[in-house]
C-alpha atoms as a PDB file:
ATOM      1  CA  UNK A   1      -7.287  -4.139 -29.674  1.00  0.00           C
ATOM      2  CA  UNK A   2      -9.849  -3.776 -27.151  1.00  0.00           C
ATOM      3  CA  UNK A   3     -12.705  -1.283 -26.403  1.00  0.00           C
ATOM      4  CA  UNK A   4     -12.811  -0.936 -22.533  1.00  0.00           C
ATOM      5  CA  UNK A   5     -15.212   0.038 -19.889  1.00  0.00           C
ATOM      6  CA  UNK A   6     -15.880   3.697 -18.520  1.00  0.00           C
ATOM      7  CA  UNK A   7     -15.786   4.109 -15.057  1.00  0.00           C
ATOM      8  CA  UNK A   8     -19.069   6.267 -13.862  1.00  0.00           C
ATOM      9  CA  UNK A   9     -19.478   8.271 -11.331  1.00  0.00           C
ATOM     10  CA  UNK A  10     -18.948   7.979  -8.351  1.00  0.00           C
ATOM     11  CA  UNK A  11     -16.218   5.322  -8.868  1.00  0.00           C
ATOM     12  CA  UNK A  12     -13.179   6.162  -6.108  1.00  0.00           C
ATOM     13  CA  UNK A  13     -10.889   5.594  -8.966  1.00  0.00           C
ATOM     14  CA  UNK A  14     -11.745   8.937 -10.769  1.00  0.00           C
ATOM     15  CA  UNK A  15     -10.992  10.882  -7.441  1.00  0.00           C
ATOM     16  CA  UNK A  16      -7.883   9.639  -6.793  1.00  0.00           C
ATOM     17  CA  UNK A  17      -4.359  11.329  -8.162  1.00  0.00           C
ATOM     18  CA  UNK A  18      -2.860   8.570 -10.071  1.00  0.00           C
ATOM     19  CA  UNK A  19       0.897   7.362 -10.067  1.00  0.00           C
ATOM     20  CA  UNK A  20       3.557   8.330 -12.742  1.00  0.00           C
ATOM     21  CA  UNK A  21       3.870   5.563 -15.073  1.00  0.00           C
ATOM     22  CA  UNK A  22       7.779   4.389 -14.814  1.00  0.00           C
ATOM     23  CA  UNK A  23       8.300   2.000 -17.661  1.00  0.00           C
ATOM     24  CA  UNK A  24       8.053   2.601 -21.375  1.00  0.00           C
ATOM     25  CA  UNK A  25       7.329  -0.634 -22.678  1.00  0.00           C
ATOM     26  CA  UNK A  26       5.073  -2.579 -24.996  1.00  0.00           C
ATOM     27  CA  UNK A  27       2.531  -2.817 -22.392  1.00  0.00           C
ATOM     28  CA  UNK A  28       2.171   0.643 -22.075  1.00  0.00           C
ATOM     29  CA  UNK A  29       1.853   1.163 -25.867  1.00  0.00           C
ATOM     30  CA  UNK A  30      -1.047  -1.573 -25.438  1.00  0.00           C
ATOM     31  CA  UNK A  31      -2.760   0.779 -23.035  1.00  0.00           C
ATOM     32  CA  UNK A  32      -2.618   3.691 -25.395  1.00  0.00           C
ATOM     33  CA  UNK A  33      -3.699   2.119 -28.059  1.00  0.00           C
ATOM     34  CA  UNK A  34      -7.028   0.801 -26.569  1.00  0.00           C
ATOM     35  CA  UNK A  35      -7.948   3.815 -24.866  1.00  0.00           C
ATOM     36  CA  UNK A  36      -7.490   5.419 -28.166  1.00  0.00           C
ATOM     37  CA  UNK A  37     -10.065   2.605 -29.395  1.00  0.00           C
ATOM     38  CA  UNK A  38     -12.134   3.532 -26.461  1.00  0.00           C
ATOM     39  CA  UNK A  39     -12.274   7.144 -26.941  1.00  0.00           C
ATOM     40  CA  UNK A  40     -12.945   6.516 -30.270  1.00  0.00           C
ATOM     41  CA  UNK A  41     -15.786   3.985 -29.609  1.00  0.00           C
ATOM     42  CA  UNK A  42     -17.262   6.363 -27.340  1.00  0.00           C
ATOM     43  CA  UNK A  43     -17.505   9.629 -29.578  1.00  0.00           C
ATOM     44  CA  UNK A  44     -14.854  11.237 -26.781  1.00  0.00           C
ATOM     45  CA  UNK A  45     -12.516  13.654 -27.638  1.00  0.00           C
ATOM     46  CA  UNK A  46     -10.089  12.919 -24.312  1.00  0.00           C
ATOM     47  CA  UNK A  47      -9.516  10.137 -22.037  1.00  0.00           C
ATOM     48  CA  UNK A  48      -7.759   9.880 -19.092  1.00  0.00           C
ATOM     49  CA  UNK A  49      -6.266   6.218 -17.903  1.00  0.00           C
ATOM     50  CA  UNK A  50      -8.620   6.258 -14.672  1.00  0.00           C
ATOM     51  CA  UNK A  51     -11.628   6.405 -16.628  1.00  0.00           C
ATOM     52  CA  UNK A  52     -11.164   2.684 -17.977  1.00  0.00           C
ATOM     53  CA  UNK A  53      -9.550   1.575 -14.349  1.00  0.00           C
ATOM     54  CA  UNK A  54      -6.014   2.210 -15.455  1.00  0.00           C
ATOM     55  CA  UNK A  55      -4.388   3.333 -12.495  1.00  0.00           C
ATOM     56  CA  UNK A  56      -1.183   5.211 -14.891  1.00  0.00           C
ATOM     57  CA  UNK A  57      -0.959   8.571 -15.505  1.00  0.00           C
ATOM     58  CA  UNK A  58      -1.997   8.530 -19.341  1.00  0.00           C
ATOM     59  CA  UNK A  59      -4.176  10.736 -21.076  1.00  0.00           C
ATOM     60  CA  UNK A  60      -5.203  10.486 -24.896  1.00  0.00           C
ATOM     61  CA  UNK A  61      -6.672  13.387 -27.427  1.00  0.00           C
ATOM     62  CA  UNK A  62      -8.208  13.776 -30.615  1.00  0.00           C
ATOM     63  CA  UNK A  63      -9.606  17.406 -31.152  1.00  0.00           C
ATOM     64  CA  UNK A  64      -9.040  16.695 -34.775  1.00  0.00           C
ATOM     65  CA  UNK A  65     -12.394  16.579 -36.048  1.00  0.00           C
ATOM     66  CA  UNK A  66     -13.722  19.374 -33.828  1.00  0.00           C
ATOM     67  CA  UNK A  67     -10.630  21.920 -34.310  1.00  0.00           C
ATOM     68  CA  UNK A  68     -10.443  24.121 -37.139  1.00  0.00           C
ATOM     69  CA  UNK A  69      -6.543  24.665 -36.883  1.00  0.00           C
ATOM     70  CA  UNK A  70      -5.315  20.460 -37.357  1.00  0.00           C
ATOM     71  CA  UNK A  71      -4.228  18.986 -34.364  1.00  0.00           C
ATOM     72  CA  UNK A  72      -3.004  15.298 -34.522  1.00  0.00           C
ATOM     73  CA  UNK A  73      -3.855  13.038 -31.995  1.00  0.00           C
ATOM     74  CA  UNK A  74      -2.021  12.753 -28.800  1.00  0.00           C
ATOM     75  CA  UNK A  75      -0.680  10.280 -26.047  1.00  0.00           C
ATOM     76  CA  UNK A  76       0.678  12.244 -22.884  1.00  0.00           C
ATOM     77  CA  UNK A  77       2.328  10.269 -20.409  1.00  0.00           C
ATOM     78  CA  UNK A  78       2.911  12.134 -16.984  1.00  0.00           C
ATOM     79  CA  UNK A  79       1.703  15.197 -18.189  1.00  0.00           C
ATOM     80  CA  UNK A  80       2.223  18.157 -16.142  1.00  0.00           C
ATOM     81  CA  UNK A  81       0.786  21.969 -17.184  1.00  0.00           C
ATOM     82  CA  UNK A  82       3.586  24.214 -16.525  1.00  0.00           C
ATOM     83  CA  UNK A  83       1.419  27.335 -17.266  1.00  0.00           C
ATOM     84  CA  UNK A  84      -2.070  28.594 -17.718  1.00  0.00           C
ATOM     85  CA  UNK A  85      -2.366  31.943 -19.339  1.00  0.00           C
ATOM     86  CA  UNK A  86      -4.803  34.184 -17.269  1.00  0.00           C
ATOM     87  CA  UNK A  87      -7.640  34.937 -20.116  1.00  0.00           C
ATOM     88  CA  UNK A  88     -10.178  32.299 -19.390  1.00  0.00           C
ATOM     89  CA  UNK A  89     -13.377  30.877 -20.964  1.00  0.00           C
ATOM     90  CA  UNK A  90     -16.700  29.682 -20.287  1.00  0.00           C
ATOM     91  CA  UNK A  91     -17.496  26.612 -22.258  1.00  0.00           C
ATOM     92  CA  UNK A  92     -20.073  23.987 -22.088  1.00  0.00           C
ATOM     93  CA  UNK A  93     -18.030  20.321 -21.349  1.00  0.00           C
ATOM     94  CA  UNK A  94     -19.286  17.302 -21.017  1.00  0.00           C
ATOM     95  CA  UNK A  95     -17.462  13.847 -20.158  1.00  0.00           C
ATOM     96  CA  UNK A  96     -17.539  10.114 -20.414  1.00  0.00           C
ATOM     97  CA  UNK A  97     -17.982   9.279 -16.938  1.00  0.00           C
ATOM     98  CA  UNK A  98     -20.721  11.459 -16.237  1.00  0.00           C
ATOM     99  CA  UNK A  99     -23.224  10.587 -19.464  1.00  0.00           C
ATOM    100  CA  UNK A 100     -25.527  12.703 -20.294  1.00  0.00           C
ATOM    101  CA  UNK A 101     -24.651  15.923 -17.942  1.00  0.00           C
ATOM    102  CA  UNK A 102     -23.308  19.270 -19.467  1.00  0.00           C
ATOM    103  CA  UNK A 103     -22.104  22.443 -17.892  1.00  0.00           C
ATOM    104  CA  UNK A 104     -20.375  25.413 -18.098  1.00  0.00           C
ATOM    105  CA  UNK A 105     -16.770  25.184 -16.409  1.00  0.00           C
ATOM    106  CA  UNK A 106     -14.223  27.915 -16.834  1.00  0.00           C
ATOM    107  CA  UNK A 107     -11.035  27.151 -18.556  1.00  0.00           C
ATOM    108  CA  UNK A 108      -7.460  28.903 -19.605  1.00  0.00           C
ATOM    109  CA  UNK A 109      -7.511  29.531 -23.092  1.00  0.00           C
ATOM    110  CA  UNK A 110      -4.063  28.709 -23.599  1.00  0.00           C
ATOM    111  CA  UNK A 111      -1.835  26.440 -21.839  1.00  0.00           C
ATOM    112  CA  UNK A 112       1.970  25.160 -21.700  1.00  0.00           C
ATOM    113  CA  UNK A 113       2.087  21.376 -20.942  1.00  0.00           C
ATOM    114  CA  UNK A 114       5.435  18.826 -20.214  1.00  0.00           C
ATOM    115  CA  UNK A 115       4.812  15.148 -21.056  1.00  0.00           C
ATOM    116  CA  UNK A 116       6.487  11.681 -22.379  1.00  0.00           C
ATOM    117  CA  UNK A 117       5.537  10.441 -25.519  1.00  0.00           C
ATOM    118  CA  UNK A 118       4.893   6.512 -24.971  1.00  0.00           C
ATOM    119  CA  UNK A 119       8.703   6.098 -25.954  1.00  0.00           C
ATOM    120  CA  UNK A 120       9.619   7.942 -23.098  1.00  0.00           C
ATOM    121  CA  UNK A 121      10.573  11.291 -24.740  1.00  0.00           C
ATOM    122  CA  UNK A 122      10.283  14.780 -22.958  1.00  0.00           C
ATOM    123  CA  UNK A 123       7.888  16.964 -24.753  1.00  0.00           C
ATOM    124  CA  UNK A 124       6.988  20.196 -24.308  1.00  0.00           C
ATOM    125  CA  UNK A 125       3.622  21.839 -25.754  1.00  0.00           C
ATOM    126  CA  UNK A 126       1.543  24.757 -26.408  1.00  0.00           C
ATOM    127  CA  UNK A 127      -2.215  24.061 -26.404  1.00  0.00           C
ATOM    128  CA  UNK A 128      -5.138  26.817 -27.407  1.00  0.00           C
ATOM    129  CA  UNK A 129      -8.556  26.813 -28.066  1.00  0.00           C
ATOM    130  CA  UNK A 130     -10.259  23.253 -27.623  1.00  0.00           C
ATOM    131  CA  UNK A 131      -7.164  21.600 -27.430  1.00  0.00           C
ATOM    132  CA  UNK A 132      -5.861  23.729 -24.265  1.00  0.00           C
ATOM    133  CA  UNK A 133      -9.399  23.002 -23.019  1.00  0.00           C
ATOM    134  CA  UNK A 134      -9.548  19.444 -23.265  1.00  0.00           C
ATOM    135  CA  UNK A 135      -6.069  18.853 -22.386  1.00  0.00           C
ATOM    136  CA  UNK A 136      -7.213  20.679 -18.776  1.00  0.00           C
ATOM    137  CA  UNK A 137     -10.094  18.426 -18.382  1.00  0.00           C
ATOM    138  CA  UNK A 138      -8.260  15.153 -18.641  1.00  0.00           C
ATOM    139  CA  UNK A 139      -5.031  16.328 -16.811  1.00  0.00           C
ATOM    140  CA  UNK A 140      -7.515  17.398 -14.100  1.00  0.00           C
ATOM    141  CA  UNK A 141      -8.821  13.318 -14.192  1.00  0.00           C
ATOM    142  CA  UNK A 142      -5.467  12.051 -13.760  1.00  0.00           C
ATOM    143  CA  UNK A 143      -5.337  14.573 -10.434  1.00  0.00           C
ATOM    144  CA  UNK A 144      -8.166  13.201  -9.363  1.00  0.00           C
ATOM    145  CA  UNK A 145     -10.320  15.932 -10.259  1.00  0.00           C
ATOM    146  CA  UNK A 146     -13.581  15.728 -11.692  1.00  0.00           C
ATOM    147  CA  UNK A 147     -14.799  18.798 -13.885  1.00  0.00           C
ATOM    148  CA  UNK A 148     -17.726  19.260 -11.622  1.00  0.00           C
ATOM    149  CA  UNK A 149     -14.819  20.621  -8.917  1.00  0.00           C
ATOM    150  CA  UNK A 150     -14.508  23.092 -11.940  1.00  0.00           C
ATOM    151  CA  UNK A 151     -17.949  24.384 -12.260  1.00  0.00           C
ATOM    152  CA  UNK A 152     -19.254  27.269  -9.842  1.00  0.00           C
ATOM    153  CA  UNK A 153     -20.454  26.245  -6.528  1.00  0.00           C
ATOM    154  CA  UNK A 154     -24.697  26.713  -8.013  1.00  0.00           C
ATOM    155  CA  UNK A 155     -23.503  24.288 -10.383  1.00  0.00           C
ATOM    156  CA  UNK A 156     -22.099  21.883  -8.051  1.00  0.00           C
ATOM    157  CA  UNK A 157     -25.015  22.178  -5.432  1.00  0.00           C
ATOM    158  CA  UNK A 158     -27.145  21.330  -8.582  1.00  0.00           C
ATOM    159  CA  UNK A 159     -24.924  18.716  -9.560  1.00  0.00           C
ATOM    160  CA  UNK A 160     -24.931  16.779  -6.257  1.00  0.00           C
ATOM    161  CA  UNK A 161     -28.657  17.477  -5.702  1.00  0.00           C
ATOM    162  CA  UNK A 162     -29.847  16.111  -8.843  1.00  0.00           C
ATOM    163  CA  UNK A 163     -27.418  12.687  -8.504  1.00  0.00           C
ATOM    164  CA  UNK A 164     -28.568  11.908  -4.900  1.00  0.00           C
ATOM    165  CA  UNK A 165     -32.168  12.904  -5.446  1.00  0.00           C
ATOM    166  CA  UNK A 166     -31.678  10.027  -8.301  1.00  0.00           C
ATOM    167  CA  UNK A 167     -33.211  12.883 -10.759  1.00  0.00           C
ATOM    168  CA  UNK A 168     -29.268  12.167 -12.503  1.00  0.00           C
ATOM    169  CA  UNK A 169     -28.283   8.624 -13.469  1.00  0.00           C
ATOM    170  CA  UNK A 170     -25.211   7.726 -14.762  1.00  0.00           C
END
């Protein structure tokens, strides 16, 4: 079992779309299980494969100690979000890649999401609260998206300014 790196900011890897992962084998089971370490090691609560230079699409969770309702942890290969319900909500996030910086970002509160378990299963689930929110975050990283394309355009201006005046260092 290994603890990996986290990519930082402004790494290419975290702003590319990543490919589907095709074969369910041991070495993807490998991969799961040390970005579960990772996370873990890290005090996360999601990771997405590109933020340890995994170029899969692979996303682990563990809202379990944050949640009230319990949610087990979670492996989602190739995950997908079918829907988004419309009632959204303004919550601070923060993430691995960018240490240190919180913001607002707006997510759904609820969410329907298609995946693969790591034995190559279909799964379908419904996410709320935290979980939705967290599941958004890290879907978004495997997209390519960072959650500062998720905050409003102030924030982002403030964002950028602060990380090429050097006043943000990741």
């Amino acid at each position: 079992m290994s603890v990996l790196k986290i990519v930082k900011y402004p790494s290419k890897i975290l702003l590319q779309s990543l490919p589907p992962v095709e074969n369910f084998d041991s070495d993807l089971k490998y991969i799961v299980r040390d970005m579960f370490e990772t996370m873990y090691a890290y005090n996360g609560i999601g990771l997405a494969a590109n933020q340890v230079g995994i170029n899969k699409r692979i996303v682990v969770v563990d809202v379990s100690l944050k949640e009230e309702r319990k949610v087990m942890p979670i492996a989602l290969v190739n995950p997908v979000i079918l829907n988004y319900s419309k009632k959204k909500q303004l919550t601070e996030e923060g993430c691995l890649s960018f240490p240190g910086f919180f913001e607002k970002v707006p997510r759904s509160v609820c969410i329907e999401v298609e995946y693969y378990d790591i034995n190559g299963r279909r799964q379908r689930i419904i996410a709320e609260g935290l979980f939705a929110r967290v599941l958004q975050h890290e879907i978004d990283h495997i997209n390519g998206i960072t959650f500062i394309k998720r905050m409003s355009i102030d924030k982002q201006a403030k964002f950028y300014l602060m990380f090429y005046l050097g006043k943000y260092k990741v």
